[in-house]
PDB file of N, CA and C in Angstrom:
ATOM      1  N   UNK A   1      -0.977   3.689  -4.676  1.00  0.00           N
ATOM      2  CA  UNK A   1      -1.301   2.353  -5.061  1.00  0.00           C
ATOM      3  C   UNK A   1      -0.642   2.019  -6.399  1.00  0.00           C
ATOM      4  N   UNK A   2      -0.486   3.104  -7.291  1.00  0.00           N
ATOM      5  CA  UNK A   2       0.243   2.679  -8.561  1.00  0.00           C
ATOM      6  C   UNK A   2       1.561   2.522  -8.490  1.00  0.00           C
ATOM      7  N   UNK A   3       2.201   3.001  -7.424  1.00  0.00           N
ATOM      8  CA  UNK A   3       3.873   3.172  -7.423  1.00  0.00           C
ATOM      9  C   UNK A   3       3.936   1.586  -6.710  1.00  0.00           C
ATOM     10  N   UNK A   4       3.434   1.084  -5.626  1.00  0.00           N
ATOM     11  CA  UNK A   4       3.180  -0.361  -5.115  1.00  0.00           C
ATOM     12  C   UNK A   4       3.337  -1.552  -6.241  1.00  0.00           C
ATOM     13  N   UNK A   5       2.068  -1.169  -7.644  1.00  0.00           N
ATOM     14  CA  UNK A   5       1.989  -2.028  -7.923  1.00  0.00           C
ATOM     15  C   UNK A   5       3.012  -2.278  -9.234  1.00  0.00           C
ATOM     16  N   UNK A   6       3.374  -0.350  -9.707  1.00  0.00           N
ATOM     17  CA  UNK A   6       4.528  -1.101 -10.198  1.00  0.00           C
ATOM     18  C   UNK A   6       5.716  -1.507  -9.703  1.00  0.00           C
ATOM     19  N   UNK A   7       6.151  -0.670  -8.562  1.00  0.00           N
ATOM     20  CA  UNK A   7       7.226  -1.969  -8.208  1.00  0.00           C
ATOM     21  C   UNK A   7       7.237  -3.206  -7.756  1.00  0.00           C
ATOM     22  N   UNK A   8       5.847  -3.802  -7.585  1.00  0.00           N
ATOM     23  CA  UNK A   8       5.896  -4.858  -7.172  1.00  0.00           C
ATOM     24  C   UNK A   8       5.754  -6.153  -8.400  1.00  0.00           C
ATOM     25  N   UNK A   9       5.488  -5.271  -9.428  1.00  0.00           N
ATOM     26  CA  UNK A   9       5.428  -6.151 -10.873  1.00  0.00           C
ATOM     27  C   UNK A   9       6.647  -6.055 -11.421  1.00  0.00           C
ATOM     28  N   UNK A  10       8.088  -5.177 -10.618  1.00  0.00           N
ATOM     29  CA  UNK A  10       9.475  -5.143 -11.493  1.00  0.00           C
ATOM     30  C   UNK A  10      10.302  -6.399 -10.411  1.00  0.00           C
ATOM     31  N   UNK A  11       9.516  -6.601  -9.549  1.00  0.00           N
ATOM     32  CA  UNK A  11      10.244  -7.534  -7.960  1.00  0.00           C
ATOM     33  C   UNK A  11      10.515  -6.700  -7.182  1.00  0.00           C
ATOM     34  N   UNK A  12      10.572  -5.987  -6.794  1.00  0.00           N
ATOM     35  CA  UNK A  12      10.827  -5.123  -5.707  1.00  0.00           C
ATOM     36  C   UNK A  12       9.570  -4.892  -4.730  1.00  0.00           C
ATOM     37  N   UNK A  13       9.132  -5.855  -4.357  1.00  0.00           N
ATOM     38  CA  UNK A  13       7.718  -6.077  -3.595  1.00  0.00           C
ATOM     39  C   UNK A  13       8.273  -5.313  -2.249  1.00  0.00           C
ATOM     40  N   UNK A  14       9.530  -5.972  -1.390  1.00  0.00           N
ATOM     41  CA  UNK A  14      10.164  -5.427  -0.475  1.00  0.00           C
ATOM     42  C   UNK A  14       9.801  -3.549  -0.485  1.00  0.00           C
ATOM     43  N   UNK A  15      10.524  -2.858  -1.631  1.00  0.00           N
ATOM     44  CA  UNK A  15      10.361  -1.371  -1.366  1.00  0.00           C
ATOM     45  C   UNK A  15       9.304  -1.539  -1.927  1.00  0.00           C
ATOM     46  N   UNK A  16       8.313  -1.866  -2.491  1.00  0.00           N
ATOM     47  CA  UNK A  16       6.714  -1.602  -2.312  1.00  0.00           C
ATOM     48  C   UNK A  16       6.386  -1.170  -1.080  1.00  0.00           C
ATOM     49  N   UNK A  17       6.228  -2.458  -0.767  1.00  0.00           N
ATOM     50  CA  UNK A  17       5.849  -2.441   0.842  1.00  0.00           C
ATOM     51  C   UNK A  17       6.150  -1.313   1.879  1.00  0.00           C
ATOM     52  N   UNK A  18       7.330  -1.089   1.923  1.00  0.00           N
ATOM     53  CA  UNK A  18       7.866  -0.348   2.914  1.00  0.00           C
ATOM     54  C   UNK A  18       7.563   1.550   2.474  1.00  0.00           C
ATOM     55  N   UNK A  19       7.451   1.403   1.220  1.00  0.00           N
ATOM     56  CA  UNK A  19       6.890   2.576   0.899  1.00  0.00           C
ATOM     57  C   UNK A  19       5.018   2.344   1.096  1.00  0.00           C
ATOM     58  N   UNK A  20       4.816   1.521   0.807  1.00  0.00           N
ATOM     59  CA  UNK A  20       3.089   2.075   0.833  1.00  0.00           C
ATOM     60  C   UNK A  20       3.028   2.108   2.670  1.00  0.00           C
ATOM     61  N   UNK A  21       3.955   1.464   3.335  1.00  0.00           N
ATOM     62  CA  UNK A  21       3.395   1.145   4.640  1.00  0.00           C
ATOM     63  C   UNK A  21       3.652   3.065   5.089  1.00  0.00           C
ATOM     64  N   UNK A  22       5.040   3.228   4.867  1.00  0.00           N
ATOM     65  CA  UNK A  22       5.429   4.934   4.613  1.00  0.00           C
ATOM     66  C   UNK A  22       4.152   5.969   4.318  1.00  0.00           C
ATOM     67  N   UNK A  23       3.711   5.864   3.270  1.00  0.00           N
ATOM     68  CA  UNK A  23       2.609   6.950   3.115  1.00  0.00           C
ATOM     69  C   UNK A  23       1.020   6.159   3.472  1.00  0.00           C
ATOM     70  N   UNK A  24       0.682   5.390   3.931  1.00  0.00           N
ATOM     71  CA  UNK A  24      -0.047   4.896   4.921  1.00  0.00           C
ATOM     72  C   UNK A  24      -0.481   5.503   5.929  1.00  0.00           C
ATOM     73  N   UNK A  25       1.065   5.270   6.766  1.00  0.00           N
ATOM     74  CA  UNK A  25       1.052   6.102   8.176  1.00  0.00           C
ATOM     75  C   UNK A  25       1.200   7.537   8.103  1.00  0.00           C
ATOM     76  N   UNK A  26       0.952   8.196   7.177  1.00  0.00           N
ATOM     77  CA  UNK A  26       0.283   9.385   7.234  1.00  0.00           C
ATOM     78  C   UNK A  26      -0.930  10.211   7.647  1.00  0.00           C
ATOM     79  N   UNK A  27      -1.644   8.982   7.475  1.00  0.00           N
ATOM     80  CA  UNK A  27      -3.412   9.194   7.340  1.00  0.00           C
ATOM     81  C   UNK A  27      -3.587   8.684   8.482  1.00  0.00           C
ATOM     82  N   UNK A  28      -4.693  10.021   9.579  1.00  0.00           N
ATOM     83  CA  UNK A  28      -5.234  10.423  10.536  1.00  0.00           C
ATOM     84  C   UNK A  28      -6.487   9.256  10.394  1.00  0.00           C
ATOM     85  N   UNK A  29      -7.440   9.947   8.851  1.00  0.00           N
ATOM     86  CA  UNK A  29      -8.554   9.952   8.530  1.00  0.00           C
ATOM     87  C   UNK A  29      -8.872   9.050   7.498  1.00  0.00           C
ATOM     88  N   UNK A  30      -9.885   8.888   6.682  1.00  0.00           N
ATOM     89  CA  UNK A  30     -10.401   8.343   5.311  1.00  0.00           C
ATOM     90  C   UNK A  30     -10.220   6.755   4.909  1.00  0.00           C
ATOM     91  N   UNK A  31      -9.976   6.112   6.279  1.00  0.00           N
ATOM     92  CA  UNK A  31      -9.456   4.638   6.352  1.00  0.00           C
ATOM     93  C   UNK A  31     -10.831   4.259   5.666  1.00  0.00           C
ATOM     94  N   UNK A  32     -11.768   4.098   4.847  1.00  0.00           N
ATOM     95  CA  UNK A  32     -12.954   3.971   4.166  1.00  0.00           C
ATOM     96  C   UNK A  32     -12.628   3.973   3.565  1.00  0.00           C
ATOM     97  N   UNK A  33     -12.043   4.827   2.351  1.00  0.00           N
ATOM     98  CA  UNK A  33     -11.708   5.336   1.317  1.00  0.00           C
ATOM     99  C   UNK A  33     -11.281   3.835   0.400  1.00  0.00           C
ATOM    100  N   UNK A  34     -11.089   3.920  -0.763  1.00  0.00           N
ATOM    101  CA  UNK A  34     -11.310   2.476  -1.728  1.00  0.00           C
ATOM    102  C   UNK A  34      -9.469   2.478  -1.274  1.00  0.00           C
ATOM    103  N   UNK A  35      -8.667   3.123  -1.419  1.00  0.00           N
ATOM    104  CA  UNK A  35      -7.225   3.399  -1.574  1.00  0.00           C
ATOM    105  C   UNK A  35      -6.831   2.739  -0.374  1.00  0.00           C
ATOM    106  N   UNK A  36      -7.169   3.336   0.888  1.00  0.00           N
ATOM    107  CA  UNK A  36      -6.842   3.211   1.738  1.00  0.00           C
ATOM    108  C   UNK A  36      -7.285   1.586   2.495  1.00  0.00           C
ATOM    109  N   UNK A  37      -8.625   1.484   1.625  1.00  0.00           N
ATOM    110  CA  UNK A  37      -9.249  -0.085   2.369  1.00  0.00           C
ATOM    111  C   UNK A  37      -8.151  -0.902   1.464  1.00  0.00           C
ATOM    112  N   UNK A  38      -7.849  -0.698   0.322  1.00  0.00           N
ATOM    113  CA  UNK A  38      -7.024  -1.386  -0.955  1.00  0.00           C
ATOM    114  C   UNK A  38      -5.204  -1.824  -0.298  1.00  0.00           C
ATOM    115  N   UNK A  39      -5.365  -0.518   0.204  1.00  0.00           N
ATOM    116  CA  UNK A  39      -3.663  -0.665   1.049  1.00  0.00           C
ATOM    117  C   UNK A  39      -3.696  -1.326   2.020  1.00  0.00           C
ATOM    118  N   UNK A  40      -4.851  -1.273   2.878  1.00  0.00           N
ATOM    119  CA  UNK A  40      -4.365  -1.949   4.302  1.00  0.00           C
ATOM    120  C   UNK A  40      -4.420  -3.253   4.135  1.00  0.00           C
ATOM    121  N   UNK A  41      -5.246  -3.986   3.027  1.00  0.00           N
ATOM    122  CA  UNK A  41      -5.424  -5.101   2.211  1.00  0.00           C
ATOM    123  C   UNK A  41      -4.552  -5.683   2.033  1.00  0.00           C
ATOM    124  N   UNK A  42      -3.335  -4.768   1.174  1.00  0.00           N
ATOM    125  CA  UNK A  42      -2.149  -5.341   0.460  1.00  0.00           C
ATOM    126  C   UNK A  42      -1.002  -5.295   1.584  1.00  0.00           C
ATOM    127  N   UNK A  43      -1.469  -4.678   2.779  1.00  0.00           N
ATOM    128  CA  UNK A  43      -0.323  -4.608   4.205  1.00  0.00           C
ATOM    129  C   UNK A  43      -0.552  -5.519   4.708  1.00  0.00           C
ATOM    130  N   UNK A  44      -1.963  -6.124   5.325  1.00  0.00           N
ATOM    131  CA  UNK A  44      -2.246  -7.446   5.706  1.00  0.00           C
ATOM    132  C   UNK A  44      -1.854  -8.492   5.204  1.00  0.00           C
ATOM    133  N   UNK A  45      -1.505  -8.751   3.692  1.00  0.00           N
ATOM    134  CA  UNK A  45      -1.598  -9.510   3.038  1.00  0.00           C
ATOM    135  C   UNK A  45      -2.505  -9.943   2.508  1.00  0.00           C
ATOM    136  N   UNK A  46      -3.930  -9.472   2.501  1.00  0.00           N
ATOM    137  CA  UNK A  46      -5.141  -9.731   2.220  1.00  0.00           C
ATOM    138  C   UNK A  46      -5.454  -9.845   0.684  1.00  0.00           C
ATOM    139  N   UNK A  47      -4.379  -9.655  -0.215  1.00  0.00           N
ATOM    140  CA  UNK A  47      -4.702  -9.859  -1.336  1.00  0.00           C
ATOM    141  C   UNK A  47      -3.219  -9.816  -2.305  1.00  0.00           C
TER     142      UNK A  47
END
């Protein structure tokens, strides 16, 4: 979530994205988790 938000505060929202969506789809499990509810948030566009 910190690597997201700083590149998305240098403009590089694009490789934000494509990286958080990257280590995202890693996870089996823990979709609860504050990180993980926080990411799928910022994948939706939800915030």
């Amino acid at each position: 979530m910190s690597l997201y938000r700083s590149k998305a505060r240098s403009d590089d929202v694009d490789d934000a994205k494509r990286r958080l969506e990257t280590c995202y789809g890693w996870f089996t499990e823990g979709f609860d988790t504050k990180d993980l509810v926080e990411a799928k948030a910022l994948l939706d566009g939800a915030s």
